[in-house]
Protein backbone atom coordinates (compact mmCIF):
# COMPACT_ATOMS: atom_id res chain seq x y z
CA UNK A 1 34.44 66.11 80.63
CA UNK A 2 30.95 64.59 80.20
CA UNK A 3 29.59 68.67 79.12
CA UNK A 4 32.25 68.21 76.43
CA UNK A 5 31.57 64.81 75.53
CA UNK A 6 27.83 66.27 75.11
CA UNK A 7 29.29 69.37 73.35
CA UNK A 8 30.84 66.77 70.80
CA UNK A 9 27.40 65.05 70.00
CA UNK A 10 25.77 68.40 69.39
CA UNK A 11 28.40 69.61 66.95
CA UNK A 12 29.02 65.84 64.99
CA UNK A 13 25.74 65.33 62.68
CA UNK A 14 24.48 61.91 60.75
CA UNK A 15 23.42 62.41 57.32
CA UNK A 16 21.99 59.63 55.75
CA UNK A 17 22.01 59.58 51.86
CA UNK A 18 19.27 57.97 49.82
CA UNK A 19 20.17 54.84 47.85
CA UNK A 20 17.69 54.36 44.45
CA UNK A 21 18.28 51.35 42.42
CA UNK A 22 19.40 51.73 38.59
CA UNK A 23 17.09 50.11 36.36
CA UNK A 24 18.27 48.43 33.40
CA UNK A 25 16.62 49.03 29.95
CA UNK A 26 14.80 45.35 29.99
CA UNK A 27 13.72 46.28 33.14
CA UNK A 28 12.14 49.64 32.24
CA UNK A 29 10.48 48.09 29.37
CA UNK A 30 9.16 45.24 31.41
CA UNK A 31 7.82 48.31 34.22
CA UNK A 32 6.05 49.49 31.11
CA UNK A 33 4.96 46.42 29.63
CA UNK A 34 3.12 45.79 33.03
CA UNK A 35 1.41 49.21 33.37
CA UNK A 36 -0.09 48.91 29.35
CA UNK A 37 -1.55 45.40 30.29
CA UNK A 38 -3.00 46.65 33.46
CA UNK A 39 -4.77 49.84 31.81
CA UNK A 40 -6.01 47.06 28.72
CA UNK A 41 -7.36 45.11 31.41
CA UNK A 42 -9.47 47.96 32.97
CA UNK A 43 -10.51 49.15 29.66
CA UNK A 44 -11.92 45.87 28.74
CA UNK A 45 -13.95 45.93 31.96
CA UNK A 46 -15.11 49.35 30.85
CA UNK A 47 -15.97 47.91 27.58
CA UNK A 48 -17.46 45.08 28.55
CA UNK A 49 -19.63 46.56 30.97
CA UNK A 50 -20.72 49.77 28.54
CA UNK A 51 -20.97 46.11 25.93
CA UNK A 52 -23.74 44.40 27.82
CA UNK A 53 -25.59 48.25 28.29
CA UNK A 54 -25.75 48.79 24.83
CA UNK A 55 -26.50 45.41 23.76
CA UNK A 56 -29.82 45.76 26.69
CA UNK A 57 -30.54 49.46 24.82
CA UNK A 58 -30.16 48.02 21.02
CA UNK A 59 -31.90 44.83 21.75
CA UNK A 60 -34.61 47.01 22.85
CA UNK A 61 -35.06 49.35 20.08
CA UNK A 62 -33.28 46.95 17.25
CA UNK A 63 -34.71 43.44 15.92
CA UNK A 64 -32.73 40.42 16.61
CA UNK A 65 -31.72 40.16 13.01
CA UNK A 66 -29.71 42.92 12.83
CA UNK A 67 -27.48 42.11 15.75
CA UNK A 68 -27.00 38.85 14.20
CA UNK A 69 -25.81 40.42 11.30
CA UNK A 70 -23.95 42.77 13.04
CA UNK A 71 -22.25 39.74 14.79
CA UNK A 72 -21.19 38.17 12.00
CA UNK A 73 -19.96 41.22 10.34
CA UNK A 74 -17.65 41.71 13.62
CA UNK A 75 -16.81 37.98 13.69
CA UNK A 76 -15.90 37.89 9.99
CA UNK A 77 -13.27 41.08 10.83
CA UNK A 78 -12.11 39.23 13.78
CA UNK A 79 -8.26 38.11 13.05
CA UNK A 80 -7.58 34.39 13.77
CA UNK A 81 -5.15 33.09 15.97
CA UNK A 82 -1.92 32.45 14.50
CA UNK A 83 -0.60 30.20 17.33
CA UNK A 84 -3.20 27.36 16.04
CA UNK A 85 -4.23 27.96 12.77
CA UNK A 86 -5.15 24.27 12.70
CA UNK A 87 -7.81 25.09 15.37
CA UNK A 88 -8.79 28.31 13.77
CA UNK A 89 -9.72 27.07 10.49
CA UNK A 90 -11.51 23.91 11.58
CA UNK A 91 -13.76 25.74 14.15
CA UNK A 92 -14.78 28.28 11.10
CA UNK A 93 -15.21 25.52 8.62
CA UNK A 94 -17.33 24.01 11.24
CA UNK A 95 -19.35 27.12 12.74
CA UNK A 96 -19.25 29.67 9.63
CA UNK A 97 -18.64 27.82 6.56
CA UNK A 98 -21.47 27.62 3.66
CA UNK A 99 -22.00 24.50 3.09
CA UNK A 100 -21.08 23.02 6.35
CA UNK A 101 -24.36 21.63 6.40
CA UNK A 102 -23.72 19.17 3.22
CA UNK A 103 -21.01 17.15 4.72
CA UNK A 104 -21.79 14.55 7.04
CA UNK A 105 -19.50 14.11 10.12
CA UNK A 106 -17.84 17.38 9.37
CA UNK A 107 -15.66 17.43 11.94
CA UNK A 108 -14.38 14.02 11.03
CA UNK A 109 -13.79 14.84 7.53
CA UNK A 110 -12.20 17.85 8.04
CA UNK A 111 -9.82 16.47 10.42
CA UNK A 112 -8.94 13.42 8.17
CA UNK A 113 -8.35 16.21 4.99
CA UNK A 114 -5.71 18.15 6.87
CA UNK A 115 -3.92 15.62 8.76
CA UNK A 116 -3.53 14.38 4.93
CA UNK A 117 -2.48 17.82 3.53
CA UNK A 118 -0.23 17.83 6.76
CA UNK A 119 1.67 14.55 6.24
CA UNK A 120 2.12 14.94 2.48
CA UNK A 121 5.13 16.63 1.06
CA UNK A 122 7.34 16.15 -1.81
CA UNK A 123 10.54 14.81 0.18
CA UNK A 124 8.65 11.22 1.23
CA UNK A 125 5.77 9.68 -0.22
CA UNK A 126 6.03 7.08 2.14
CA UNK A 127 4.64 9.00 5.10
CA UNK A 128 0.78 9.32 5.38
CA UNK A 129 -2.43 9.74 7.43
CA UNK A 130 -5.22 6.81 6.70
CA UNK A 131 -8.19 6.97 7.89
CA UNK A 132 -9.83 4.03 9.80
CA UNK A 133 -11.25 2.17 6.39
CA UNK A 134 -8.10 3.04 4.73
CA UNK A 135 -6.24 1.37 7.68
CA UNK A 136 -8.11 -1.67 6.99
CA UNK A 137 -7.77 -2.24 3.58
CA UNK A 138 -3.75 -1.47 3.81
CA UNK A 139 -3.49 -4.08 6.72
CA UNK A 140 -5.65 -6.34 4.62
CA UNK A 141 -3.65 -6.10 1.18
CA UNK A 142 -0.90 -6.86 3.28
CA UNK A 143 -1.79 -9.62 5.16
CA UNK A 144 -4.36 -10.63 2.05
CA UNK A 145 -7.13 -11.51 4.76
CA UNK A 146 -10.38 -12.75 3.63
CA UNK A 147 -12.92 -15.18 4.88
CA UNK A 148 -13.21 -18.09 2.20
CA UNK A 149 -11.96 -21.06 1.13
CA UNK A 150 -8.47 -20.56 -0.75
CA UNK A 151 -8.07 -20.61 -4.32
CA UNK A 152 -7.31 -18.43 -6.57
CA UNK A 153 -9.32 -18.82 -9.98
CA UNK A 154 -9.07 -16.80 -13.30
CA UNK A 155 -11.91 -16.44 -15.56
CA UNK A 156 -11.75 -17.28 -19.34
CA UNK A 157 -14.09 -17.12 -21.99
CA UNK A 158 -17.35 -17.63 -19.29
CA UNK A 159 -15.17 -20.25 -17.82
CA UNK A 160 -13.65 -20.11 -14.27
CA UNK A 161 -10.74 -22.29 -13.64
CA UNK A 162 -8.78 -23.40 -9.99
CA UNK A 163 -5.21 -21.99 -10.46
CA UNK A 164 -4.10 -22.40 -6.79
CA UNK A 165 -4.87 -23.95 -3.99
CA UNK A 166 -3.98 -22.76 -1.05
CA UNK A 167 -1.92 -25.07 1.57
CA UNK A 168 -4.53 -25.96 4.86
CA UNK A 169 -6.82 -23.27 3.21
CA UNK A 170 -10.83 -25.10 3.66
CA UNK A 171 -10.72 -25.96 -0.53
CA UNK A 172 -7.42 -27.57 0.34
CA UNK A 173 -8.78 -29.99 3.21
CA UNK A 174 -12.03 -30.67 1.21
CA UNK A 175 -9.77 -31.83 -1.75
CA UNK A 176 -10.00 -29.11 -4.72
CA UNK A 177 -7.26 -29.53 -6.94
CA UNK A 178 -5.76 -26.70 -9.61
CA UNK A 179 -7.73 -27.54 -12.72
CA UNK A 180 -10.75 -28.09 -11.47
CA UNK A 181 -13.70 -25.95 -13.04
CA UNK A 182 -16.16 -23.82 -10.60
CA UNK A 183 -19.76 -24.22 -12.56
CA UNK A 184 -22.25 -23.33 -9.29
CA UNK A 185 -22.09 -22.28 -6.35
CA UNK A 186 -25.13 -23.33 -3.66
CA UNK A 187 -26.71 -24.80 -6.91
CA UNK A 188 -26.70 -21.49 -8.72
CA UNK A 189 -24.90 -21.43 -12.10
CA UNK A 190 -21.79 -19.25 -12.71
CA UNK A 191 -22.60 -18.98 -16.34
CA UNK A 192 -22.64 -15.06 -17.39
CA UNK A 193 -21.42 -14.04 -13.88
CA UNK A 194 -18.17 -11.54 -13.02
CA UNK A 195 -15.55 -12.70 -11.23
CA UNK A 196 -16.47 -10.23 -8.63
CA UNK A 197 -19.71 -11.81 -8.42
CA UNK A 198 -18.45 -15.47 -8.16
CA UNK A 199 -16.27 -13.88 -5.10
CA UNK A 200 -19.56 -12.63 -3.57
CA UNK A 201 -20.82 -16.28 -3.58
CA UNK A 202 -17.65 -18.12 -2.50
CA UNK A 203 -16.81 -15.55 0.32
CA UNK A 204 -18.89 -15.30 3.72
CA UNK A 205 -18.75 -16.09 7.28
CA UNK A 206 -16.59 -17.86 8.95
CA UNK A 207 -18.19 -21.28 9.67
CA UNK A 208 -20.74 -21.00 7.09
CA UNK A 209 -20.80 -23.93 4.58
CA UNK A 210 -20.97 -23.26 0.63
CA UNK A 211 -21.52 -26.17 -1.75
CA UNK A 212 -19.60 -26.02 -5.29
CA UNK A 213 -20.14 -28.20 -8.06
CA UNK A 214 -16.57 -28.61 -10.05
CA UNK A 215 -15.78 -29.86 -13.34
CA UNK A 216 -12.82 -32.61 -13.03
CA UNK A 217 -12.02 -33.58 -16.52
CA UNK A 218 -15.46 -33.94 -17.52
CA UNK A 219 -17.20 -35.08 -14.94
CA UNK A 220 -18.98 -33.03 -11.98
CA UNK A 221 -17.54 -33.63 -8.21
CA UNK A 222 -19.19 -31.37 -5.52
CA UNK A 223 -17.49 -30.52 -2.39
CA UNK A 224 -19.40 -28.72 0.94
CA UNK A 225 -16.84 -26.79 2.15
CA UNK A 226 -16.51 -24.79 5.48
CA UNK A 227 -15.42 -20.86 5.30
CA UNK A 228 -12.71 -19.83 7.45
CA UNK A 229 -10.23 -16.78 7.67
CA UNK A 230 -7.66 -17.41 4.92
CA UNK A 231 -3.77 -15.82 4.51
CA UNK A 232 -2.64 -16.52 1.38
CA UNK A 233 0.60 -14.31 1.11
CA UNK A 234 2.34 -17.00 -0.29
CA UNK A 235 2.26 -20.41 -2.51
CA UNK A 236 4.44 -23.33 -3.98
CA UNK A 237 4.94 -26.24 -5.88
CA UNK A 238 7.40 -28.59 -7.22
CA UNK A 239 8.13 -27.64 -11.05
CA UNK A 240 8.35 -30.77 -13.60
CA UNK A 241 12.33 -30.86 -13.78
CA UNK A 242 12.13 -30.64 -9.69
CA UNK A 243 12.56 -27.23 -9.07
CA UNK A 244 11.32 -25.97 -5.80
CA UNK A 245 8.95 -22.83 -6.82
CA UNK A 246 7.95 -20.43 -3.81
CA UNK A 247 5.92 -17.05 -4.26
CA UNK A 248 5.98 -14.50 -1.91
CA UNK A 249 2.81 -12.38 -2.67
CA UNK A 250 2.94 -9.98 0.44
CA UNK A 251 5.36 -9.83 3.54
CA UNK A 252 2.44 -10.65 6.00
CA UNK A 253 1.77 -11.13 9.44
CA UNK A 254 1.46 -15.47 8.54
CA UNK A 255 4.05 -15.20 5.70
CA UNK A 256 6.52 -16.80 7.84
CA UNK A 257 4.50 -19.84 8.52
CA UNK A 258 2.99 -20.08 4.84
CA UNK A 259 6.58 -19.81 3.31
CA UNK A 260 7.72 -22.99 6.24
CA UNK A 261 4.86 -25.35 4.91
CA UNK A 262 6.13 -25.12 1.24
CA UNK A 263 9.42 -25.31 2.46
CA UNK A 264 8.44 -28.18 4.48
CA UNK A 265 7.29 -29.46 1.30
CA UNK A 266 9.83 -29.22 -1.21
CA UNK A 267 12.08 -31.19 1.79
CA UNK A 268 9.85 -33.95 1.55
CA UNK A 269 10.42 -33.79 -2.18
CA UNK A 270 14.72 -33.62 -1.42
CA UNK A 271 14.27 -30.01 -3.69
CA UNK A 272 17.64 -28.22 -3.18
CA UNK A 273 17.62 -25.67 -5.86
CA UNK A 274 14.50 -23.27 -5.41
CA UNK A 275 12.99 -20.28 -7.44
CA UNK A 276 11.78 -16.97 -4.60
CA UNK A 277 9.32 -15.43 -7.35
CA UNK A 278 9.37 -11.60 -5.66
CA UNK A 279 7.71 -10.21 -9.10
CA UNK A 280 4.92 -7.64 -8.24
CA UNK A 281 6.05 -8.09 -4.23
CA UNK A 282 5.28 -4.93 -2.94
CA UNK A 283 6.91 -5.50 0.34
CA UNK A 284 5.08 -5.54 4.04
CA UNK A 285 6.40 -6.09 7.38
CA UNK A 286 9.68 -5.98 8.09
CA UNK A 287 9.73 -8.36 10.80
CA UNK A 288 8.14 -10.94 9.12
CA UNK A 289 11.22 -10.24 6.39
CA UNK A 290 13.81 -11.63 9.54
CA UNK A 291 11.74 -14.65 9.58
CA UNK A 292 11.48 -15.36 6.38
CA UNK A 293 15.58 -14.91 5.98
CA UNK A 294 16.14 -17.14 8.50
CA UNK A 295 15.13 -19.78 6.28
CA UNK A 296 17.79 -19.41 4.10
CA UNK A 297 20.61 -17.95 6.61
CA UNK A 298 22.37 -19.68 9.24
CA UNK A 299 21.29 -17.90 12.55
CA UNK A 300 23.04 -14.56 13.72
CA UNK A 301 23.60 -13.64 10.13
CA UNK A 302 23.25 -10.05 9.13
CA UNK A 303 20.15 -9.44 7.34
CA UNK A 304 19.27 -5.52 6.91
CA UNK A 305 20.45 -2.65 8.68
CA UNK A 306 18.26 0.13 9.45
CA UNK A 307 19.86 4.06 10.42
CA UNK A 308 18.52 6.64 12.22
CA UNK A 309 18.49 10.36 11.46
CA UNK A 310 21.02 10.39 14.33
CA UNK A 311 23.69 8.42 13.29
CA UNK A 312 22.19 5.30 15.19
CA UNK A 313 22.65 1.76 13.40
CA UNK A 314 20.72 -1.00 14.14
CA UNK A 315 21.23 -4.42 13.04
CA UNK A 316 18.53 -7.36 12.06
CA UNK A 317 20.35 -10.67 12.98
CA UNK A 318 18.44 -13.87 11.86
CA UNK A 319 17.11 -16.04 13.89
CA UNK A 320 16.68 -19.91 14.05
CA UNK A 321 15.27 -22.12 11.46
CA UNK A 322 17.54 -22.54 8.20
CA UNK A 323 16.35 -25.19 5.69
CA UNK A 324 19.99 -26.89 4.86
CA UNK A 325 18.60 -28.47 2.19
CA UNK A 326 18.23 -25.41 -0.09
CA UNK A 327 22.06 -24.93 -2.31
CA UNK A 328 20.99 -23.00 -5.00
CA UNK A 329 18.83 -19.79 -5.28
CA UNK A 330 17.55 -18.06 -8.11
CA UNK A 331 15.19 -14.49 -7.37
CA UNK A 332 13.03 -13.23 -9.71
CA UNK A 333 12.09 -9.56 -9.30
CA UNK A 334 10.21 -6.56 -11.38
CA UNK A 335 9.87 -2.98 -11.39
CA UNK A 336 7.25 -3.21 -8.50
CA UNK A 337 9.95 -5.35 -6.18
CA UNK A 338 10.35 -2.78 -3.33
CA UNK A 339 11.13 -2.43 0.11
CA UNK A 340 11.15 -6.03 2.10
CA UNK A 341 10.96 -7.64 -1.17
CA UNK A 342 14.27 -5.82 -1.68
CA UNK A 343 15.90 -6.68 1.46
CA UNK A 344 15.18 -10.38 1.49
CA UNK A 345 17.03 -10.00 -2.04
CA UNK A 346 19.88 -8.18 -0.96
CA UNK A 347 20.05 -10.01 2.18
CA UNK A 348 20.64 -13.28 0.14
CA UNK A 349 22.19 -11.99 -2.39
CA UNK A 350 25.39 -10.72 -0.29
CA UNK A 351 25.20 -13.60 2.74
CA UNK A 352 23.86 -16.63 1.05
CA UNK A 353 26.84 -18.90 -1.21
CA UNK A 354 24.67 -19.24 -4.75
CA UNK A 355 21.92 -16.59 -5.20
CA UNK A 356 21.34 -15.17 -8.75
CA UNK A 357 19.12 -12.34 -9.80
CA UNK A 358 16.67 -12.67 -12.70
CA UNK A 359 14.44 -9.96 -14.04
CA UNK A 360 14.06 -6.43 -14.02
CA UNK A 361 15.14 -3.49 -12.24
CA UNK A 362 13.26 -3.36 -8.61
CA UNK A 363 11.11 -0.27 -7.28
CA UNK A 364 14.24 1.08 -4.77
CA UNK A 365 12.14 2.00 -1.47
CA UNK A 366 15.04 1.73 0.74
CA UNK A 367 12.97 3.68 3.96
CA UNK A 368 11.22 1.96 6.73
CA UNK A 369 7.78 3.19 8.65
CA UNK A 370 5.86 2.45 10.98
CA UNK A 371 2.04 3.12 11.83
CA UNK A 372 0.82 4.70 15.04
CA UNK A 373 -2.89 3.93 15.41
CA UNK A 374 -5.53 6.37 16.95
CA UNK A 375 -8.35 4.98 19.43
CA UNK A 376 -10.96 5.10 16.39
CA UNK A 377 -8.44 2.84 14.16
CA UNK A 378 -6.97 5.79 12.27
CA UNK A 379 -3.09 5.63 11.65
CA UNK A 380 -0.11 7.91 11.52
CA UNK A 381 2.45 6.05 9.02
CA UNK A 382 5.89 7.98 8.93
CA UNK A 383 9.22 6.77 7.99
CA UNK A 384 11.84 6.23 11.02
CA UNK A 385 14.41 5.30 9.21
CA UNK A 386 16.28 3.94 6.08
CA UNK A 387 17.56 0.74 5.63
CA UNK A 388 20.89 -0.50 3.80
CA UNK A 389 22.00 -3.98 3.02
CA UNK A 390 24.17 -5.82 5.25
CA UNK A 391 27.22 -4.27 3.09
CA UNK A 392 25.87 -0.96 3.62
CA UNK A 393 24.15 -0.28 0.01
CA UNK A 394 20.90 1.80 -0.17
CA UNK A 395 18.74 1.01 -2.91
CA UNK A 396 16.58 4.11 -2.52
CA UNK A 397 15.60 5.76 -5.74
CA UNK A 398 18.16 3.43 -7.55
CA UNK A 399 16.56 -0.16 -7.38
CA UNK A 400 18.30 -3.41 -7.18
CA UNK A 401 20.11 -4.41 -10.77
CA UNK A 402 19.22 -8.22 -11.64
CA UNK A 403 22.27 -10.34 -12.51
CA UNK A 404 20.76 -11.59 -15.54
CA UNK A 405 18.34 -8.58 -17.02
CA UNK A 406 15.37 -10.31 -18.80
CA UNK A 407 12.22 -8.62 -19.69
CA UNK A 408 8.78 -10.68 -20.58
CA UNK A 409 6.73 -10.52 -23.72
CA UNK A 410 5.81 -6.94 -24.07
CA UNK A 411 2.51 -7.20 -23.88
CA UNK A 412 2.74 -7.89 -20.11
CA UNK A 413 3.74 -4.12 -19.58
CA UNK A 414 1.33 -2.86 -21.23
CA UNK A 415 -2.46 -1.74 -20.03
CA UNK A 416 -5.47 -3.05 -22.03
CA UNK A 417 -6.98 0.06 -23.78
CA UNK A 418 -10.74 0.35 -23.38
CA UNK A 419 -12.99 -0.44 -26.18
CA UNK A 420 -16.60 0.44 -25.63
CA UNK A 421 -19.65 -1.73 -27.28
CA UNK A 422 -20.05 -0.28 -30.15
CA UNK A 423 -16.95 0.50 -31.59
CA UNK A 424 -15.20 -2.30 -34.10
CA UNK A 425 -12.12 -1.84 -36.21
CA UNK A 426 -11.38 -2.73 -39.59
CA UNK A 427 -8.57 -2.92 -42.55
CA UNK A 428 -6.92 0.17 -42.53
CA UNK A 429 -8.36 1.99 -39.39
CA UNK A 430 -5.79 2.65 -36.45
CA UNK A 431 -6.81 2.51 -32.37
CA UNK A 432 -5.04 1.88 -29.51
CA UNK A 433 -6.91 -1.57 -28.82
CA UNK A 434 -5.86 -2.70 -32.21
CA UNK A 435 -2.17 -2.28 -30.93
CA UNK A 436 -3.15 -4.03 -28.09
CA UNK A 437 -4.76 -6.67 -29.98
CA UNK A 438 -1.57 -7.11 -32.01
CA UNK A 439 0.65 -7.58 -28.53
CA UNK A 440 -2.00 -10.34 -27.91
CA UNK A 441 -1.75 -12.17 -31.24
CA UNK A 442 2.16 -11.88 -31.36
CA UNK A 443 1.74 -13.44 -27.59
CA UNK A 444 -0.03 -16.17 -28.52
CA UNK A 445 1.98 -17.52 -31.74
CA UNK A 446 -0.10 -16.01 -34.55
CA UNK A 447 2.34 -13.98 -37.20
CA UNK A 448 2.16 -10.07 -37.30
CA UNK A 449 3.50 -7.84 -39.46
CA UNK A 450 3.12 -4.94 -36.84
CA UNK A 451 2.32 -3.63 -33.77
CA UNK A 452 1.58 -0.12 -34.14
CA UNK A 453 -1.72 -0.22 -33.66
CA UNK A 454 -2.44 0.12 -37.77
CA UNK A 455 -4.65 -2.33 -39.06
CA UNK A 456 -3.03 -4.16 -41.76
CA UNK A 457 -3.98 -7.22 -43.58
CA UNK A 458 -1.66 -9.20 -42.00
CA UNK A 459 -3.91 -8.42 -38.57
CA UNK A 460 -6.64 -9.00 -39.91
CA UNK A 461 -5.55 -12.72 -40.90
CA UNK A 462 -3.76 -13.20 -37.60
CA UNK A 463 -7.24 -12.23 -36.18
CA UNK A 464 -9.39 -14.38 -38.55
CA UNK A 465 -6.56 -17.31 -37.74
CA UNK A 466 -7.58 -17.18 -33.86
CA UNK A 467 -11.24 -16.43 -34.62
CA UNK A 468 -11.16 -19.99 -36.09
CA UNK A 469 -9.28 -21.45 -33.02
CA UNK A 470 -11.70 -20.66 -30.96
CA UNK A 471 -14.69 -21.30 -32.96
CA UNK A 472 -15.88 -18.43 -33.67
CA UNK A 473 -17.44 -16.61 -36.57
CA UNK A 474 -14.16 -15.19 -38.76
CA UNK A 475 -14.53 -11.34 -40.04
CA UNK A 476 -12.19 -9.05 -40.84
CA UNK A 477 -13.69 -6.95 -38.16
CA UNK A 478 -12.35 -6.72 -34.53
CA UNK A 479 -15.31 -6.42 -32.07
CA UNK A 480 -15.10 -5.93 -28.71
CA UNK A 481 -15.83 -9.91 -28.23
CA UNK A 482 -13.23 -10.75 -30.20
CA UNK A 483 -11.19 -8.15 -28.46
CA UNK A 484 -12.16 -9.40 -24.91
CA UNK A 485 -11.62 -12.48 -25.93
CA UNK A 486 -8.08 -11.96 -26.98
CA UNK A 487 -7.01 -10.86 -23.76
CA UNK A 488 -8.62 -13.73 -22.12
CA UNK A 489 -6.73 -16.07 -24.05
CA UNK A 490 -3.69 -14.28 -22.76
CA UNK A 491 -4.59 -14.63 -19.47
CA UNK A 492 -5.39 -17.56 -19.70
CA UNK A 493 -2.42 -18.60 -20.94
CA UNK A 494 0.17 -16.93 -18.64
CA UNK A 495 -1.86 -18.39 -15.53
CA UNK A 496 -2.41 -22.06 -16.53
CA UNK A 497 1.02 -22.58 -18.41
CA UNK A 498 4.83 -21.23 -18.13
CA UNK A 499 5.53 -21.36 -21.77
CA UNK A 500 6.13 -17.02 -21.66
CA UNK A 501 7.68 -16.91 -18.10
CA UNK A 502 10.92 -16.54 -20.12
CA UNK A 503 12.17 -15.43 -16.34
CA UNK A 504 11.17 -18.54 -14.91
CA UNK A 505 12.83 -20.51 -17.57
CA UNK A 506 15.91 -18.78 -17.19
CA UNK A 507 15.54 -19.35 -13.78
CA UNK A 508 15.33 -22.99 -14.14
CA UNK A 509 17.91 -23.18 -16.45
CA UNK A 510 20.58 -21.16 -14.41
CA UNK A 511 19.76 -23.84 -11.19
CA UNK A 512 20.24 -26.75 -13.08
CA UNK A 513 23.38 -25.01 -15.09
């Protein structure tokens, strides 16, 4: 039994049959892929190697010049790397480019030029890159920082006059009133000097004293005053038929406070119908626009909405710190009304009981941004959102429609032509300043016949008519004196008096209706 058992062995065989794994198409291509990078990897040894031989031999036999042509001819063939083109061009502008050499800080410059070309585009003006001085002077027009003392003045015919006085600005503590005249500063006259000038003298350090001599209805008071950091985003008064007046300049990082102390003001004065003056308000922060519509809100209110790209809806409740006092509201916008100047607007237009619209059509900027600074004070400002009103409408593009459309004396939309030294106009000769000219005499009272910018007789007595109002010599010729002077008288007028607010009038006359 155990020889057949063995017998059985012998005879029964064990074949064993080779398995091989099928290889998908991906991974034959992948087998091949590998094999190509490692025979490019030892060819660039081999190149590199016969590289540095050759480079020994021709740096032997060749001058230096010629392989630093050479070089450049290969590195000019060279294709650049499409995965960061950014990169790519600013290390060739920086390394190869001409005139390299001619701009200072190059690499700053360049950087600062294409994150610009990056953020620009024709679907949002809004978003931008600012460098660190542009940064600064946004911030500052916005906050309308200076170091000073707190007036505003206007300059007319050589004289400078006090419009405003800033509340607790340093002029307002030492006691300079609207009116007053600036005639020297630290003992040097103003006579013959710019307004840009004057500011040179007024403005300094904070801390630093400057000494003005004022004229006060004809008689000289002087007033040491110390400089300090002044916010004036906004300003008020009581009008004559006791009308609260409040003008928001800017939407500020103190605009909350500076609107409170006028507020604070026209309670002391029991004001409860008010003018919000938003003319030439370009907006700001849009925080500081929650404060500011808490003043006229009750708390919790609704005041903006802004939405996401996602869907996402977030609302901007008010806050505490309603005035009760204020009943009546009357808003007086212009074409350059936009963004928080338009939500404050809207805000009281659809949650406060008596709110009426006076003006022009507003700017419609109905997107919000915000700005990202870099460590050297550079900003990325991109829009995050839009905003709506609390009932949902979106003024973007369209503007806000006044309920009462009024428009101001023409000549306060239009741009004062330039008219050099020598040139002069007379009877019969047409310009663009003599069109101007006849705005400003039809401002002013004098009777036109035109205002084409033809000079007609009737111009020329209109102009000989204000000549003699103002003492001067009367011609039939316009000089540029006369010219300037015109303007100035305009000017003048608008900033001292409210006889050609025809808004503000309406204003006045819809609170008191």
């Amino acid at each position: 039994m155990e020889e057949n058992k063995q017998q059985e062995e012998k005879d029964e065989k064990v074949y064993s049959i080779p398995f091989k794994r099928h290889l998908w198409p991906e991974e034959v291509a992948l087998k091949r892929e590998k094999h190509r990078v490692k025979v490019l990897h030892i060819a660039l040894v081999i190149l590199t190697v016969v590289g540095l031989g050759m480079g020994w031999v021709l740096g032997s036999v060749l001058p230096i010049s010629s392989l630093t042509i050479a070089r450049k001819n290969v590195a000019n063939n060279l294709p650049l790397d499409s995965n960061d083109k950014i990169q790519s061009v600013l290390k060739v502008m920086e390394d190869e480019w001409f005139f390299r050499d001619q701009i200072e800080n190059i690499d700053t410059t360049l950087t600062d030029q294409g994150l610009k070309g990056i953020t620009s585009n024709d679907v949002d003006k809004h978003t931008e890159y600012m460098t660190a001085d542009e940064m600064k002077q946004f911030t500052d027009s916005i906050n309308r920082n200076y170091v000073g003392i707190g007036v505003q003045f206007i300059q007319s015919n050589g004289v400078n006059i006090i419009e405003r006085v800033f509340r607790n600005s340093p002029a307002d503590k030492a006691g300079v009133k609207s009116g007053d005249i600036m005639h020297a500063v630290n003992g040097e006259s103003l006579d013959g000097k710019t307004t840009e000038e004057i500011r040179n003298l007024v403005q300094g350090d904070g801390g630093t004293e400057v000494t003005i001599e004022f004229i006060r209805q004809e008689e000289a008071v002087t007033f040491t005053i110390t400089r300090a950091a002044v916010s004036a985003t906004a300003f008020g008064e009581v009008l004559d038929d006791g009308t609260g007046y409040l003008q928001i300049y800017q939407f500020g990082e103190n605009t909350t406070q500076e609107v409170q102390t006028y507020l604070d003001d026209f309670v002391g004065a029991n004001v409860s119908n008010i003018v919000i003056d938003l003319r030439d308000n370009g907006g700001g922060y849009l925080t500081v626009l929650q404060g500011i519509a808490s003043c006229f809100l009750p708390k919790d209110t609704v005041a903006m909405k802004q939405v996401y790209s996602d869907g996402t809806v977030e609302e901007i409740h008010t806050v505490d710190g309603m005035y009760d006092n204020i009943q009546k509201i009357a808003i007086l916008v212009n074409g350059n009304t936009a963004s928080a100047s338009e939500v404050l607007t809207m805000a009281l237009k659809e949650q406060h009981k008596d709110v009426t619209i006076i003006g022009t059509k507003t700017y419609g900027k109905g997107t919000v941004q915000v700005s990202r600074m870099f460590n050297d004070g550079s900003a990325l400002k991109y829009t995050t959102s839009k905003w709506t009103s609390p009932n949902d409408v979106w003024v973007n593009g369209v503007g806000i429609q006044p309920d009462v459309e009024l428009k101001l004396h023409d000549v306060m939309y239009t741009t004062m032509p330039v008219m050099n030294d020598e040139d002069s106009y007379t009877i019969d000769t047409v310009g663009e300043p003599v069109k101007f000219a006849q705005l400003c005499l039809d401002y002013l009272g004098y009777p036109i016949d035109r205002k084409d910018g033809y000079f007609s007789t009737s111009t020329a007595s209109a102009l000989r008519q204000f000549e003699s109002d103002k003492g001067k010599v009367q011609s039939d010729v316009m000089s540029k004196d006369v010219y300037t002077a015109l303007y100035s008288a305009v000017v003048l007028d608008w900033n001292t008096t409210k006889t050609h607010d025809v808004q503000l009038q309406k204003a006045q006359e819809v609170l008191h209706g």
